[in-house]
Protein backbone atom coordinates (compact mmCIF):
# COMPACT_ATOMS: atom_id res chain seq x y z
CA UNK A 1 -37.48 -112.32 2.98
CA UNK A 2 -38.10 -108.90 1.96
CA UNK A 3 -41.76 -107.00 1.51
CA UNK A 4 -43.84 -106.72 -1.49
CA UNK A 5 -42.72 -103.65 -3.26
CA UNK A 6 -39.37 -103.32 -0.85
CA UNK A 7 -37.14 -99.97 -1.20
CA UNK A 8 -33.92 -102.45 -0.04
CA UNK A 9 -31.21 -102.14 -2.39
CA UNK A 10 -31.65 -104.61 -5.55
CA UNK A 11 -27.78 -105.53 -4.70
CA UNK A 12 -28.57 -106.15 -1.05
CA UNK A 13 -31.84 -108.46 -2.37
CA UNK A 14 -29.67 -110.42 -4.86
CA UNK A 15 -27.57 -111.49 -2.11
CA UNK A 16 -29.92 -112.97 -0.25
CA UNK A 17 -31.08 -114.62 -2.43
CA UNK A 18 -27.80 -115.73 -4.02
CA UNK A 19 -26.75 -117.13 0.39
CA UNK A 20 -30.73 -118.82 0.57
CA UNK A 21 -29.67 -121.03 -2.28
CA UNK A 22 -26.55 -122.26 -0.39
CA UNK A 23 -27.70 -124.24 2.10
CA UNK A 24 -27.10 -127.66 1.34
CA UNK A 25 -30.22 -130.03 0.92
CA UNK A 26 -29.33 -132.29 3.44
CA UNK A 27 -28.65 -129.59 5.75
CA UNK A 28 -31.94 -127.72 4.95
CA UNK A 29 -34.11 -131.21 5.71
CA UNK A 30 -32.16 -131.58 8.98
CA UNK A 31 -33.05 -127.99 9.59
CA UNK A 32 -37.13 -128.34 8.48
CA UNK A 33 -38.17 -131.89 9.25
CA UNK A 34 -38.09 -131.45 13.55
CA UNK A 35 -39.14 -128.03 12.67
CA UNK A 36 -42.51 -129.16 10.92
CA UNK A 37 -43.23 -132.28 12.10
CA UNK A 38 -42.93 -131.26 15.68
CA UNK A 39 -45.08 -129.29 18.27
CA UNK A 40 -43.41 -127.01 20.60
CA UNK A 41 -46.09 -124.72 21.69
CA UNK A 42 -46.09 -126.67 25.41
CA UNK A 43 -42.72 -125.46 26.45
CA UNK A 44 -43.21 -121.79 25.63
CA UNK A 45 -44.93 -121.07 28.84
CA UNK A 46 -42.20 -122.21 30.89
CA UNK A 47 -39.43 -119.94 29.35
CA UNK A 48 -38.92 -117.75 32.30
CA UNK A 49 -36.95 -115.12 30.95
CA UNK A 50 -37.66 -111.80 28.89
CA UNK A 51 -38.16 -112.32 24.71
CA UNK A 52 -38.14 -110.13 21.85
CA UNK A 53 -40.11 -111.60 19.53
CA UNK A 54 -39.79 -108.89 16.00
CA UNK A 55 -42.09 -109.32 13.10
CA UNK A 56 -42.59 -107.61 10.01
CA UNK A 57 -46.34 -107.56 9.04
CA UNK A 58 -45.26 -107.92 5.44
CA UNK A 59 -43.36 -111.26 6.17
CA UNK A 60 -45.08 -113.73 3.08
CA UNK A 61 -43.51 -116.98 5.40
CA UNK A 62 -45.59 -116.09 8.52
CA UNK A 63 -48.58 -114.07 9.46
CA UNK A 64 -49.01 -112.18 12.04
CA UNK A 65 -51.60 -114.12 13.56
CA UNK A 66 -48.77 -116.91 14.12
CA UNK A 67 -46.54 -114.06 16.34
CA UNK A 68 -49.29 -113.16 18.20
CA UNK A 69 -49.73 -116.18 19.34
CA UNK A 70 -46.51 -117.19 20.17
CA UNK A 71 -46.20 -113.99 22.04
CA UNK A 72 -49.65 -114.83 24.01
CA UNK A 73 -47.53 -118.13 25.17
CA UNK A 74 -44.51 -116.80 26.07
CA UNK A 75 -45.22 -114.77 29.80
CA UNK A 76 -42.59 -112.44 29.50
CA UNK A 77 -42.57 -111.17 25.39
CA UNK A 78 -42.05 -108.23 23.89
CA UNK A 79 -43.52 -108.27 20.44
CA UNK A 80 -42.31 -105.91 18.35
CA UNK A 81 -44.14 -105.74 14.76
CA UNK A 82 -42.97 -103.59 11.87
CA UNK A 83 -45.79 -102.26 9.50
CA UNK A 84 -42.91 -102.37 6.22
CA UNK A 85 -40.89 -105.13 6.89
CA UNK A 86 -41.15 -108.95 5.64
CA UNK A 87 -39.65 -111.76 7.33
CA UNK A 88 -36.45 -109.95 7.92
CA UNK A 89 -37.16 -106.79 9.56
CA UNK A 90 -33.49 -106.13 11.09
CA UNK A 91 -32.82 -105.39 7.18
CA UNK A 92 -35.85 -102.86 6.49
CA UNK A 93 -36.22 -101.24 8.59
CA UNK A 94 -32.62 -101.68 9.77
CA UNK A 95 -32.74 -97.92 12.20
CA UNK A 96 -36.34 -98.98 13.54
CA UNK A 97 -35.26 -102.55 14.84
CA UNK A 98 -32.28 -101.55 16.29
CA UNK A 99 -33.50 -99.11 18.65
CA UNK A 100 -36.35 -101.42 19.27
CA UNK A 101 -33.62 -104.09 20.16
CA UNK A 102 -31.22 -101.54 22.34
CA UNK A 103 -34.56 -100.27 24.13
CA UNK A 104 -35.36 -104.00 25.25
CA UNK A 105 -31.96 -104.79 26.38
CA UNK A 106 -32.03 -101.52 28.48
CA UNK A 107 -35.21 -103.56 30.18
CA UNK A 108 -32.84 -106.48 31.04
């Protein structure tokens, strides 16, 4: 969840880590299985409303490449991507996604 090398608090990390291990495996297959095995991509051209799409560049689940795209689809996204985040960037950097989160809600 967190970047290579992340300054987050080792506390903060543990705990993360300590909630991802929670999830139930029955709960996690329902989760994955219509997740992988199905292909979404035609409906994100009709979402008619404004999306924030936020990505850290550091994120070892997704590439970039993959937000791009989905941002390309969707006509009225806002991608936001943070240089030193991972998958999680509203925890680092926490200051930096907020205010890009408050800035596209003042657009709404």
């Amino acid at each position: 969840m967190f970047a290579a090398g992340s300054t987050q608090d080792p506390e903060t990390i543990a705990w993360w880590s300590d909630e991802s291990t929670t999830v139930p495996d029955l709960t996690a297959l329902a989760l994955w299985v219509p997740f992988s095995s199905q292909d979404r991509r035609p409906l994100l051209p009709t979402i008619d409303v404004p999306v924030l799409l936020a990505h850290g560049r550091k994120s070892q689940i997704y590439p970039t490449p993959v937000w791009e795209a989905l941002s390309d689809l969707i006509p009225q996204t806002s991608l936001a991507l943070f240089d030193d985040s991972g998958h999680s960037p509203f925890w680092e950097p926490p200051e930096e996604f907020n205010a890009v989160v408050i800035d596209f809600v003042k657009t709404l």
